[in-house]
C-alpha atoms as a PDB file:
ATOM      1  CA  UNK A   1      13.072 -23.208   1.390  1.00  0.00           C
ATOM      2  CA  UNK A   2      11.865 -26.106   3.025  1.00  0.00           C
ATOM      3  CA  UNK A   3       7.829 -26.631   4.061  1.00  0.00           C
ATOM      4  CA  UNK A   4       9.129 -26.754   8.004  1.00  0.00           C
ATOM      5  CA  UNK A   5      10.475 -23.149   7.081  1.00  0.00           C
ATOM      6  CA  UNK A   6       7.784 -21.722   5.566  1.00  0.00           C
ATOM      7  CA  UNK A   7       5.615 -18.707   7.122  1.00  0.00           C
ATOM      8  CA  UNK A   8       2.259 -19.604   9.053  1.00  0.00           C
ATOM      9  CA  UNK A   9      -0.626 -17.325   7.679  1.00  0.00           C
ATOM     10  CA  UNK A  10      -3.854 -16.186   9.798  1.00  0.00           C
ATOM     11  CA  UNK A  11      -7.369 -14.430   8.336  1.00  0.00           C
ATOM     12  CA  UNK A  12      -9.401 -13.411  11.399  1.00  0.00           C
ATOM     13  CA  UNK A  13     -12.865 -12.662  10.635  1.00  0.00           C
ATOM     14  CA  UNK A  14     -16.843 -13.500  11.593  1.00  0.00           C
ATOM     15  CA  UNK A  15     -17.450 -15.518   8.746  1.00  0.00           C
ATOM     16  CA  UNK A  16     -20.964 -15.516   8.883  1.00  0.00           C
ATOM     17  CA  UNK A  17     -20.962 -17.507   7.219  1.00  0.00           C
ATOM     18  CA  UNK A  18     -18.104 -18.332   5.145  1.00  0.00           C
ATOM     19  CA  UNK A  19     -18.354 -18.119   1.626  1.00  0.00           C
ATOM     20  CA  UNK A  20     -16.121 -19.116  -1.609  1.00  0.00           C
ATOM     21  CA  UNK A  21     -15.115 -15.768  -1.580  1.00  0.00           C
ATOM     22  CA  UNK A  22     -13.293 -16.094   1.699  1.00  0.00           C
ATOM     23  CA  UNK A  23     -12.284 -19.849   0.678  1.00  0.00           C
ATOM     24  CA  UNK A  24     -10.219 -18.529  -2.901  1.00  0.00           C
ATOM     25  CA  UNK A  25      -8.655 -15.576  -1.437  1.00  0.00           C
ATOM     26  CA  UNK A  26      -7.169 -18.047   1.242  1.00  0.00           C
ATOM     27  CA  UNK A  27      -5.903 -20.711  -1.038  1.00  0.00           C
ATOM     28  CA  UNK A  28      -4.522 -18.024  -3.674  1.00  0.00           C
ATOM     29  CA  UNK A  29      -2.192 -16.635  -0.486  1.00  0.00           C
ATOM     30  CA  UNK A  30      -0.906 -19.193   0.703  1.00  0.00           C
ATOM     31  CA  UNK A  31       0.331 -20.157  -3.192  1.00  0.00           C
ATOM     32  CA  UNK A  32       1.538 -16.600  -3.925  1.00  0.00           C
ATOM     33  CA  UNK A  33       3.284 -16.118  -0.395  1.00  0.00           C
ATOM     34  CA  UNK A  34       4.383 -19.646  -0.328  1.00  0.00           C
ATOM     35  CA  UNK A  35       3.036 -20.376   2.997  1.00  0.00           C
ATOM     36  CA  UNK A  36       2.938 -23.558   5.156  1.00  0.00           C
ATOM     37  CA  UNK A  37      -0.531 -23.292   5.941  1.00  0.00           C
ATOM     38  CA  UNK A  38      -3.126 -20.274   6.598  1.00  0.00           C
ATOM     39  CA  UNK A  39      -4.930 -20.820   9.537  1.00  0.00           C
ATOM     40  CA  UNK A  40      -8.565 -19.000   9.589  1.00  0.00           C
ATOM     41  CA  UNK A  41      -9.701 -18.053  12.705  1.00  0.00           C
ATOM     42  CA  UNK A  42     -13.224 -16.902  13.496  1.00  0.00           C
ATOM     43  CA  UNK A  43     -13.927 -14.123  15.917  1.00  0.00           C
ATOM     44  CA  UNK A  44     -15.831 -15.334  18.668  1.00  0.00           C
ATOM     45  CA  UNK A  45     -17.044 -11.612  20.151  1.00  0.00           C
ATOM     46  CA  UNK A  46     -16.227  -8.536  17.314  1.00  0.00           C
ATOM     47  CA  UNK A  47     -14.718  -5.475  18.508  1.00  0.00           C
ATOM     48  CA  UNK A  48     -15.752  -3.234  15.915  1.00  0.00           C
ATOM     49  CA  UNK A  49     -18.976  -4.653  14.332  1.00  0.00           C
ATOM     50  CA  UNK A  50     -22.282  -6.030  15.815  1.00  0.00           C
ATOM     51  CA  UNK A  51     -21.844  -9.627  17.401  1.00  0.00           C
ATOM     52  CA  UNK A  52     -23.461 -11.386  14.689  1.00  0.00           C
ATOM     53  CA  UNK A  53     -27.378 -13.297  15.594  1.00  0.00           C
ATOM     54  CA  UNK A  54     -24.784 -16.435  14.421  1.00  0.00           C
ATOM     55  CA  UNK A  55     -23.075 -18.182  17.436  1.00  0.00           C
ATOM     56  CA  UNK A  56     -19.695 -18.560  17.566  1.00  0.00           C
ATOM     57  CA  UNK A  57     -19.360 -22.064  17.972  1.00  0.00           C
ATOM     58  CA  UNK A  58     -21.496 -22.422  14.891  1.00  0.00           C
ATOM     59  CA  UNK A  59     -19.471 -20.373  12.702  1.00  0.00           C
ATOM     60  CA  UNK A  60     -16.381 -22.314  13.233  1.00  0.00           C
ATOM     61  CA  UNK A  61     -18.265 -25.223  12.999  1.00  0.00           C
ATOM     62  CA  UNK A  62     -18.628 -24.079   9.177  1.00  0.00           C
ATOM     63  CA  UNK A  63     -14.941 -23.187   9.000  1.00  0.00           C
ATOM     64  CA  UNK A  64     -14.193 -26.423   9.598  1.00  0.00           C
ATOM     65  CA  UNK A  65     -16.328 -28.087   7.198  1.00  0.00           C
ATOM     66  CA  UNK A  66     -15.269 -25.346   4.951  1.00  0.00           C
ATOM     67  CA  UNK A  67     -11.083 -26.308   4.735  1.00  0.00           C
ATOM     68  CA  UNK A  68     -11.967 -30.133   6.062  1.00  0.00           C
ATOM     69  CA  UNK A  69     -11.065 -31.327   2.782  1.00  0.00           C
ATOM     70  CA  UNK A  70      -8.289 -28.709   1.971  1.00  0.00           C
ATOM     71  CA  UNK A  71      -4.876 -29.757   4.155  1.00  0.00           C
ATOM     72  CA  UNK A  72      -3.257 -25.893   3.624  1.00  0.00           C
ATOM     73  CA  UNK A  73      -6.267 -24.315   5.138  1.00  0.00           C
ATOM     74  CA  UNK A  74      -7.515 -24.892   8.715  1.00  0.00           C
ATOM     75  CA  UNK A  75      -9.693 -23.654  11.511  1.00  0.00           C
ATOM     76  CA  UNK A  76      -7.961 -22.045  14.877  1.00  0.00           C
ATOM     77  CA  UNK A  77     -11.258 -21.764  16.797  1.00  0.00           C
ATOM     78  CA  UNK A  78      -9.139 -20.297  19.867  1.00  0.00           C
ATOM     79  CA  UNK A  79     -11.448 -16.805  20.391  1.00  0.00           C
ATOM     80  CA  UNK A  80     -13.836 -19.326  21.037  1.00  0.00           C
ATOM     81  CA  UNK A  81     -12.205 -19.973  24.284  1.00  0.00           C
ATOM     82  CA  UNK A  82     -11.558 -16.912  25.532  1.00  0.00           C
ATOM     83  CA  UNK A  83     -14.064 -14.696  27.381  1.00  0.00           C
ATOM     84  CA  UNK A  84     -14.703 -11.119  26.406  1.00  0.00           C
ATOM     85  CA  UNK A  85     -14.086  -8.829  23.038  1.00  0.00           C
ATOM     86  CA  UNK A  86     -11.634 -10.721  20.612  1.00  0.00           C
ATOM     87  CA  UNK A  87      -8.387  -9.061  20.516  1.00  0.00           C
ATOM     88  CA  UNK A  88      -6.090  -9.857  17.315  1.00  0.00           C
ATOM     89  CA  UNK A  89      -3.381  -9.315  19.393  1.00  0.00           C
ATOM     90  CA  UNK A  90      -3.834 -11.770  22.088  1.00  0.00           C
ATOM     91  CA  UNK A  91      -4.309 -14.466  19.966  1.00  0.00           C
ATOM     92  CA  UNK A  92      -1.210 -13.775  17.425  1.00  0.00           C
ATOM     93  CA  UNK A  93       0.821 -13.988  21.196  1.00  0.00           C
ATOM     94  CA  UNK A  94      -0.655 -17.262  21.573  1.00  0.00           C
ATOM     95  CA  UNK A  95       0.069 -18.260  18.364  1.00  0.00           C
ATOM     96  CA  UNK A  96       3.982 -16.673  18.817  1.00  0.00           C
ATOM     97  CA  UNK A  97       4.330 -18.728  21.878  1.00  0.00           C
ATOM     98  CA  UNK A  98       3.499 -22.101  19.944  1.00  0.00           C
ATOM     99  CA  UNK A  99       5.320 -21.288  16.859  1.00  0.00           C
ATOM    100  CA  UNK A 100       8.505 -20.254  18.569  1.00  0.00           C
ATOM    101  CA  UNK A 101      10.724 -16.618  17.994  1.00  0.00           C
ATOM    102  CA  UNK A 102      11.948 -17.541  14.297  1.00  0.00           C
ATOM    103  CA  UNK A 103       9.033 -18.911  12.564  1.00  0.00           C
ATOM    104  CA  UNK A 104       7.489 -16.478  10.233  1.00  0.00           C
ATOM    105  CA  UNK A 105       3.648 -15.397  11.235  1.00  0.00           C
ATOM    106  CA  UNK A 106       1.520 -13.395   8.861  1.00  0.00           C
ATOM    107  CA  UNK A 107      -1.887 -11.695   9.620  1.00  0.00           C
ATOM    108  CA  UNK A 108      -3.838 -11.557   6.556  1.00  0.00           C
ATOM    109  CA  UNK A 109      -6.634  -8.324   6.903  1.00  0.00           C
ATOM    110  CA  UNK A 110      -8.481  -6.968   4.007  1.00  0.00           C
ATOM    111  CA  UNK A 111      -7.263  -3.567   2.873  1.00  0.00           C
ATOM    112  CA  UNK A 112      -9.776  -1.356   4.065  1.00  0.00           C
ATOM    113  CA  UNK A 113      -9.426  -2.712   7.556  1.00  0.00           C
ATOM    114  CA  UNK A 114      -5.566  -1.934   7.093  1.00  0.00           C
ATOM    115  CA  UNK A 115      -6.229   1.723   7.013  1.00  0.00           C
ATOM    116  CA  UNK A 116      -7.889   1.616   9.805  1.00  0.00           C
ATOM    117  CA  UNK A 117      -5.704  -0.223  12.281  1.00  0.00           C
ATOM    118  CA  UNK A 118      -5.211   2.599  14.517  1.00  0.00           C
ATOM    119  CA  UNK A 119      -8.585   1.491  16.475  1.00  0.00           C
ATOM    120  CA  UNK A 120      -7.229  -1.818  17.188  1.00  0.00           C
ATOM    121  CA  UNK A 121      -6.449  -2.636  20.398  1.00  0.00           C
ATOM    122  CA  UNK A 122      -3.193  -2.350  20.825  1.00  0.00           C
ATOM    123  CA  UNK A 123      -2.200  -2.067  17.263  1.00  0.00           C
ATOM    124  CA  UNK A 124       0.982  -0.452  16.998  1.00  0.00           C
ATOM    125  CA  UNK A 125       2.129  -3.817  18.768  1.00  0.00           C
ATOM    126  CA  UNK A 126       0.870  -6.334  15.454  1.00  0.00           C
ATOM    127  CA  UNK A 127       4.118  -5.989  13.730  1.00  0.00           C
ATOM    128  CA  UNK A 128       6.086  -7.122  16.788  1.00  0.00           C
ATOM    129  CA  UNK A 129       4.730 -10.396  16.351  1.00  0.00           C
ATOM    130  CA  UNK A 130       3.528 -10.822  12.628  1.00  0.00           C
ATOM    131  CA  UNK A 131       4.042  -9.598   9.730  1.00  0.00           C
ATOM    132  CA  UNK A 132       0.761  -7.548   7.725  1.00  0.00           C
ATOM    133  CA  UNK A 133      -0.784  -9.010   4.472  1.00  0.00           C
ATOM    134  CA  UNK A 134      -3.404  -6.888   3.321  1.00  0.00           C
ATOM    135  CA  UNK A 135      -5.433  -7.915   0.335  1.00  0.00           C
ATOM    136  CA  UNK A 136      -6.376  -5.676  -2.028  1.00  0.00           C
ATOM    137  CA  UNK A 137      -8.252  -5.002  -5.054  1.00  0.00           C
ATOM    138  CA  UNK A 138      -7.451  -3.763  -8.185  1.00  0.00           C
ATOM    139  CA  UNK A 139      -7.025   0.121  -8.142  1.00  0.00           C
ATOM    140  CA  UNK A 140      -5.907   0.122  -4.789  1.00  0.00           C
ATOM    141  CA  UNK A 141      -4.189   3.222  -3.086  1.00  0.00           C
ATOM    142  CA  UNK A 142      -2.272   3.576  -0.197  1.00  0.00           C
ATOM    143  CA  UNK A 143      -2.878   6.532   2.128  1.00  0.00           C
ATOM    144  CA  UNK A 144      -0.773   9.570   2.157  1.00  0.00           C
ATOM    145  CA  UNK A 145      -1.136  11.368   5.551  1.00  0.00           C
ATOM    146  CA  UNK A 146      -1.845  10.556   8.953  1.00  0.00           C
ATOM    147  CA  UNK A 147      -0.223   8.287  11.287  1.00  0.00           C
ATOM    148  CA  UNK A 148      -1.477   4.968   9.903  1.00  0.00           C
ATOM    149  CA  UNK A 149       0.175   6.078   6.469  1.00  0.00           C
ATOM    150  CA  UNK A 150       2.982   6.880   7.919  1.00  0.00           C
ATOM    151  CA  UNK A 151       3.429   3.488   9.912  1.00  0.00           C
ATOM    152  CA  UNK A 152       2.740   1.483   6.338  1.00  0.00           C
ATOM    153  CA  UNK A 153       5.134   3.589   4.709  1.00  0.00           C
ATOM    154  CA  UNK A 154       7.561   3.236   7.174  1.00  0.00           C
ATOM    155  CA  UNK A 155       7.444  -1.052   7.587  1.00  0.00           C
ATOM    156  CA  UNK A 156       6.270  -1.515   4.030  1.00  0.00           C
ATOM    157  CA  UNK A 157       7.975  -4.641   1.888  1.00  0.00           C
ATOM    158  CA  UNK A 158       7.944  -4.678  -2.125  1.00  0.00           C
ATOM    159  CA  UNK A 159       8.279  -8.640  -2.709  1.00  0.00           C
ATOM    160  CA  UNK A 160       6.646 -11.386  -0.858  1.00  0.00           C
ATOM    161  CA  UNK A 161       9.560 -13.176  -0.646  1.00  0.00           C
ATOM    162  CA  UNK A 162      10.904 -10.464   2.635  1.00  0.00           C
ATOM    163  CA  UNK A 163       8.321 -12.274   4.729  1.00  0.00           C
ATOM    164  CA  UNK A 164      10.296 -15.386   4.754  1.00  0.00           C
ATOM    165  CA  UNK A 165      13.841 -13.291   5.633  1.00  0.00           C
ATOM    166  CA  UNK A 166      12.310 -12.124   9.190  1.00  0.00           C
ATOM    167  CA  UNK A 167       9.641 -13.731  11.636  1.00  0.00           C
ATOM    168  CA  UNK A 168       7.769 -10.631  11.760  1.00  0.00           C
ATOM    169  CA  UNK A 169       7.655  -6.636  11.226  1.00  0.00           C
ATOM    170  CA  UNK A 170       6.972  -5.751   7.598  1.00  0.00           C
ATOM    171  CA  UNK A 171       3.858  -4.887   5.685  1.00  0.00           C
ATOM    172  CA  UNK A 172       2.703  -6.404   2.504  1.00  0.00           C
ATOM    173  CA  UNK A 173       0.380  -5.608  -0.217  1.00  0.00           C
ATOM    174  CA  UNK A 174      -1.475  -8.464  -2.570  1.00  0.00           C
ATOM    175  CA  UNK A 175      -3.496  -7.910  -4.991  1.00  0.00           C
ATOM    176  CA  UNK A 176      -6.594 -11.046  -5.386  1.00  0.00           C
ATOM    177  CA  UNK A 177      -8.557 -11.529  -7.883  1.00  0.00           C
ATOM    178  CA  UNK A 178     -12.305  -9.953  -6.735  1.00  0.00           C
ATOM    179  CA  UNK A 179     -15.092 -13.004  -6.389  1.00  0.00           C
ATOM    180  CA  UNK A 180     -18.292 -10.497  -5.703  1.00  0.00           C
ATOM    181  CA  UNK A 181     -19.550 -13.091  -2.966  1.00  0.00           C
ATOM    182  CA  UNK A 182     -20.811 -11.425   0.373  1.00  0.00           C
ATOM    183  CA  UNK A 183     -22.094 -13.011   3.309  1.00  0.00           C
ATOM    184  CA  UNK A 184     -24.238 -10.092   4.532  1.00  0.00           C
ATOM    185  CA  UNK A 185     -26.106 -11.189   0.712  1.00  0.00           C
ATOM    186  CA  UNK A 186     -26.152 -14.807   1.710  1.00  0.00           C
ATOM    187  CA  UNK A 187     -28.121 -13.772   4.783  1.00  0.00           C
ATOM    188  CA  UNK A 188     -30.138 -12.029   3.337  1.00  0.00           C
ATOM    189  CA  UNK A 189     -30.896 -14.531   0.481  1.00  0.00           C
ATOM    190  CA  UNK A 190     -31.621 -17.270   2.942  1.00  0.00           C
ATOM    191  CA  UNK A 191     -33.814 -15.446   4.924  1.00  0.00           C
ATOM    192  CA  UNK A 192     -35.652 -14.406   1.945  1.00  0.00           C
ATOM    193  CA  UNK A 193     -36.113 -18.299   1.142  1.00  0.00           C
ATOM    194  CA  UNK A 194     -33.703 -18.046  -2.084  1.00  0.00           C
ATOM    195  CA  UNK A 195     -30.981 -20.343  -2.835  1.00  0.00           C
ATOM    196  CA  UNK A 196     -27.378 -19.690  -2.038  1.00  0.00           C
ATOM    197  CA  UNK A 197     -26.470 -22.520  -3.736  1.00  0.00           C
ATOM    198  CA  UNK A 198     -22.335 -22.137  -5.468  1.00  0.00           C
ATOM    199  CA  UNK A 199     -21.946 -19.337  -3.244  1.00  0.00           C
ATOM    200  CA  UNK A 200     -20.838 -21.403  -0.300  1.00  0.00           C
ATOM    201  CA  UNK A 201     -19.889 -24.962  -0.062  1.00  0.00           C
ATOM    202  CA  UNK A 202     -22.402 -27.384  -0.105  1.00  0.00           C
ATOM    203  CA  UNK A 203     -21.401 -28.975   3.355  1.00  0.00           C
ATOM    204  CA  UNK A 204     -21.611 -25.632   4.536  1.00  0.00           C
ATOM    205  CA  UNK A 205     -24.950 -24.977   3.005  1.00  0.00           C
ATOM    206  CA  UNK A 206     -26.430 -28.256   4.726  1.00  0.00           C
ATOM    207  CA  UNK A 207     -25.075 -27.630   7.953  1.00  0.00           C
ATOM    208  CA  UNK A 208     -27.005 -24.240   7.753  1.00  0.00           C
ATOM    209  CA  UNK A 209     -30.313 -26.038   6.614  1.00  0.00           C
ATOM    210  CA  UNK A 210     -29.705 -28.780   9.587  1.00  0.00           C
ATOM    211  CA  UNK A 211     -29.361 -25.754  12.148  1.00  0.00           C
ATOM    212  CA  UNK A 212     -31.893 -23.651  10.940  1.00  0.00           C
ATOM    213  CA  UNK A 213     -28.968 -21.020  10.828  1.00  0.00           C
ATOM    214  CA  UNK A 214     -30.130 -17.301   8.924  1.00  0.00           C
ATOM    215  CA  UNK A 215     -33.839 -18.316   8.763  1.00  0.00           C
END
Protein backbone atom coordinates (compact mmCIF):
# COMPACT_ATOMS: atom_id res chain seq x y z
CA UNK A 1 0.00 0.00 0.00
CA UNK A 2 1.23 3.19 -0.92
CA UNK A 3 2.03 6.22 1.87
CA UNK A 4 -0.90 8.43 -0.09
CA UNK A 5 -3.13 5.33 0.96
CA UNK A 6 -2.33 4.92 4.24
CA UNK A 7 -4.84 5.65 7.31
CA UNK A 8 -4.57 9.16 9.16
CA UNK A 9 -4.40 8.53 13.03
CA UNK A 10 -5.70 11.11 15.83
CA UNK A 11 -4.93 10.99 19.95
CA UNK A 12 -7.11 13.70 21.51
CA UNK A 13 -6.14 14.55 24.90
CA UNK A 14 -5.09 17.65 27.49
CA UNK A 15 -1.62 16.92 27.49
CA UNK A 16 -0.72 18.80 30.33
CA UNK A 17 1.76 18.59 29.60
CA UNK A 18 2.91 16.07 27.26
CA UNK A 19 5.20 13.59 28.32
CA UNK A 20 7.43 10.65 26.64
CA UNK A 21 4.83 8.52 27.62
CA UNK A 22 2.34 10.09 25.27
CA UNK A 23 5.31 10.69 22.63
CA UNK A 24 6.23 6.45 22.41
CA UNK A 25 2.78 5.26 22.42
CA UNK A 26 2.26 7.62 19.32
CA UNK A 27 5.26 6.66 17.33
CA UNK A 28 4.80 2.77 18.20
CA UNK A 29 1.05 3.18 16.39
CA UNK A 30 1.64 4.63 13.71
CA UNK A 31 4.57 1.70 12.99
CA UNK A 32 2.29 -1.17 14.08
CA UNK A 33 -0.91 0.22 12.18
CA UNK A 34 1.16 1.44 9.37
CA UNK A 35 -0.19 4.84 9.37
CA UNK A 36 0.56 7.98 7.28
CA UNK A 37 0.83 10.16 10.09
CA UNK A 38 -0.95 10.47 13.70
CA UNK A 39 -2.04 13.74 14.26
CA UNK A 40 -2.30 14.72 18.19
CA UNK A 41 -4.72 17.05 18.98
CA UNK A 42 -5.05 18.83 22.31
CA UNK A 43 -8.38 19.55 23.87
CA UNK A 44 -8.87 23.06 24.20
CA UNK A 45 -12.07 22.91 26.88
CA UNK A 46 -12.50 18.98 28.47
CA UNK A 47 -15.83 17.57 28.65
CA UNK A 48 -15.33 15.15 31.24
CA UNK A 49 -12.39 16.35 33.43
CA UNK A 50 -11.51 19.75 35.08
CA UNK A 51 -10.23 22.42 32.44
CA UNK A 52 -6.75 22.17 33.38
CA UNK A 53 -4.95 25.73 35.35
CA UNK A 54 -2.74 25.11 31.79
CA UNK A 55 -4.05 27.25 28.82
CA UNK A 56 -4.83 25.81 25.83
CA UNK A 57 -2.79 27.64 23.58
CA UNK A 58 0.12 26.71 25.78
CA UNK A 59 -0.38 23.13 25.69
CA UNK A 60 -0.28 22.89 22.01
CA UNK A 61 2.40 25.10 22.03
CA UNK A 62 4.29 22.01 23.74
CA UNK A 63 2.76 19.58 21.25
CA UNK A 64 4.36 21.21 18.77
CA UNK A 65 7.72 21.39 20.12
CA UNK A 66 7.05 17.92 21.20
CA UNK A 67 6.68 16.12 17.32
CA UNK A 68 8.66 19.38 15.69
CA UNK A 69 11.42 17.17 15.00
CA UNK A 70 9.39 13.91 14.32
CA UNK A 71 7.68 14.25 10.51
CA UNK A 72 4.94 11.16 11.39
CA UNK A 73 3.68 12.99 14.38
CA UNK A 74 2.03 16.45 14.34
CA UNK A 75 -0.08 18.93 16.20
CA UNK A 76 -3.94 19.66 14.95
CA UNK A 77 -4.49 22.56 17.39
CA UNK A 78 -8.15 22.95 15.81
CA UNK A 79 -10.25 22.79 19.47
CA UNK A 80 -8.28 25.69 19.92
CA UNK A 81 -10.48 27.48 17.56
CA UNK A 82 -13.60 26.55 18.42
CA UNK A 83 -15.65 28.05 21.27
CA UNK A 84 -17.27 25.93 23.93
CA UNK A 85 -16.75 22.11 25.37
CA UNK A 86 -14.51 20.07 22.86
CA UNK A 87 -16.50 17.54 21.13
CA UNK A 88 -14.45 14.49 19.50
CA UNK A 89 -16.98 14.33 17.14
CA UNK A 90 -16.98 17.68 15.62
CA UNK A 91 -13.57 17.73 15.00
CA UNK A 92 -13.21 14.02 13.38
CA UNK A 93 -16.17 15.77 10.82
CA UNK A 94 -13.77 18.39 10.17
CA UNK A 95 -11.13 16.23 9.72
CA UNK A 96 -13.62 13.79 7.29
CA UNK A 97 -14.37 16.80 5.26
CA UNK A 98 -10.53 17.49 4.52
CA UNK A 99 -9.52 13.98 4.12
CA UNK A 100 -12.28 13.08 1.72
CA UNK A 101 -15.01 9.77 2.00
CA UNK A 102 -12.24 6.97 1.27
CA UNK A 103 -9.31 7.89 3.27
CA UNK A 104 -8.98 5.82 6.33
CA UNK A 105 -9.31 7.95 9.84
CA UNK A 106 -8.49 6.36 13.15
CA UNK A 107 -9.21 7.80 16.69
CA UNK A 108 -6.69 6.54 18.99
CA UNK A 109 -8.36 6.62 22.95
CA UNK A 110 -6.82 4.84 25.79
CA UNK A 111 -8.73 1.75 26.87
CA UNK A 112 -10.34 2.79 29.87
CA UNK A 113 -11.86 5.76 28.12
CA UNK A 114 -13.16 3.09 25.49
CA UNK A 115 -15.43 1.59 28.02
CA UNK A 116 -16.76 4.46 28.73
CA UNK A 117 -17.78 6.01 25.44
CA UNK A 118 -21.36 5.97 26.09
CA UNK A 119 -20.96 9.62 27.83
CA UNK A 120 -19.56 11.05 24.79
CA UNK A 121 -21.37 13.34 23.04
CA UNK A 122 -22.77 11.85 20.45
CA UNK A 123 -20.85 8.68 20.54
CA UNK A 124 -22.68 6.09 18.88
CA UNK A 125 -21.88 8.42 15.75
CA UNK A 126 -17.58 7.93 16.11
CA UNK A 127 -17.57 4.89 14.01
CA UNK A 128 -19.40 6.62 11.16
CA UNK A 129 -16.48 8.60 10.59
CA UNK A 130 -13.35 6.77 12.12
CA UNK A 131 -12.39 3.85 12.96
CA UNK A 132 -11.52 3.08 17.17
CA UNK A 133 -7.90 2.27 18.32
CA UNK A 134 -7.84 1.74 21.84
CA UNK A 135 -4.56 1.15 23.56
CA UNK A 136 -4.25 -1.15 26.04
CA UNK A 137 -2.15 -2.68 28.56
CA UNK A 138 -1.12 -5.92 29.24
CA UNK A 139 -3.93 -8.00 30.98
CA UNK A 140 -6.50 -6.18 29.36
CA UNK A 141 -10.25 -7.36 29.28
CA UNK A 142 -12.97 -6.45 27.30
CA UNK A 143 -16.39 -5.93 28.91
CA UNK A 144 -19.08 -8.46 28.83
CA UNK A 145 -22.49 -6.74 29.38
CA UNK A 146 -24.02 -3.57 28.81
CA UNK A 147 -24.49 -1.62 25.77
CA UNK A 148 -20.93 -0.35 25.29
CA UNK A 149 -19.85 -4.17 25.26
CA UNK A 150 -22.17 -4.95 23.11
CA UNK A 151 -21.30 -2.11 20.49
CA UNK A 152 -17.34 -3.32 20.72
CA UNK A 153 -18.36 -6.72 20.25
CA UNK A 154 -20.46 -6.02 17.56
CA UNK A 155 -17.76 -3.57 15.25
CA UNK A 156 -14.73 -5.28 16.71
CA UNK A 157 -11.62 -6.14 14.08
CA UNK A 158 -8.90 -8.96 14.92
CA UNK A 159 -5.88 -7.60 12.63
CA UNK A 160 -4.78 -4.12 12.09
CA UNK A 161 -4.52 -4.57 8.71
CA UNK A 162 -8.96 -4.24 8.39
CA UNK A 163 -8.40 -0.56 9.08
CA UNK A 164 -6.84 -0.03 5.78
CA UNK A 165 -9.86 -2.22 3.84
CA UNK A 166 -12.62 0.51 4.97
CA UNK A 167 -12.41 4.39 5.77
CA UNK A 168 -14.09 3.91 8.94
CA UNK A 169 -16.44 1.64 11.30
CA UNK A 170 -14.42 -1.03 13.10
CA UNK A 171 -12.85 -1.23 16.51
CA UNK A 172 -9.35 -2.17 17.29
CA UNK A 173 -7.41 -3.32 20.19
CA UNK A 174 -3.35 -2.65 20.65
CA UNK A 175 -1.54 -3.62 23.10
CA UNK A 176 1.75 -0.80 24.02
CA UNK A 177 4.31 -1.35 25.88
CA UNK A 178 3.52 0.60 29.55
CA UNK A 179 6.16 3.74 30.10
CA UNK A 180 4.88 4.63 33.92
CA UNK A 181 5.17 8.47 32.97
CA UNK A 182 2.14 10.67 34.20
CA UNK A 183 1.62 14.18 33.77
CA UNK A 184 -0.60 14.71 36.84
CA UNK A 185 3.25 13.48 38.57
CA UNK A 186 5.07 15.98 36.44
CA UNK A 187 2.85 18.65 37.96
CA UNK A 188 3.19 17.79 40.85
CA UNK A 189 7.04 17.37 40.72
CA UNK A 190 7.47 20.83 39.31
CA UNK A 191 5.50 22.45 41.67
CA UNK A 192 7.31 20.76 44.36
CA UNK A 193 10.65 22.32 42.80
CA UNK A 194 11.96 18.69 41.65
CA UNK A 195 13.27 17.90 38.34
CA UNK A 196 11.28 16.32 35.59
CA UNK A 197 14.10 16.04 33.68
CA UNK A 198 13.84 12.53 30.88
CA UNK A 199 10.32 12.54 31.61
CA UNK A 200 9.44 15.08 28.97
CA UNK A 201 11.46 16.51 26.23
CA UNK A 202 13.85 18.93 26.98
CA UNK A 203 12.34 21.66 24.58
CA UNK A 204 9.31 20.98 26.31
CA UNK A 205 10.83 21.26 29.70
CA UNK A 206 12.34 24.83 28.78
CA UNK A 207 9.36 26.13 27.33
CA UNK A 208 7.71 25.31 30.78
CA UNK A 209 10.64 27.06 32.74
CA UNK A 210 10.35 30.20 30.15
CA UNK A 211 6.46 30.37 30.96
CA UNK A 212 6.55 29.76 34.42
CA UNK A 213 3.99 26.92 33.48
CA UNK A 214 3.05 24.34 36.83
CA UNK A 215 4.90 26.60 39.34
Amino acid sequence: MSTSEAPIGVFGGTFNPIHYGHLRSALELVEHLELEHLRLMPCATPVHREAPDCLASHRAAMVGLAVRDEPRLHCDPRELDREGPSYTIVSLHEIRAELGPQRGLCLVMGFDAMLKLDTWHRWQELLDVAHIVAIARPGWELPKSGGVAEWIDRHRMTGAEALRLRPCGGIFVEELRPLAISSTEIRAMLRAGMSARYLLPESVLNYIEEHQLYC
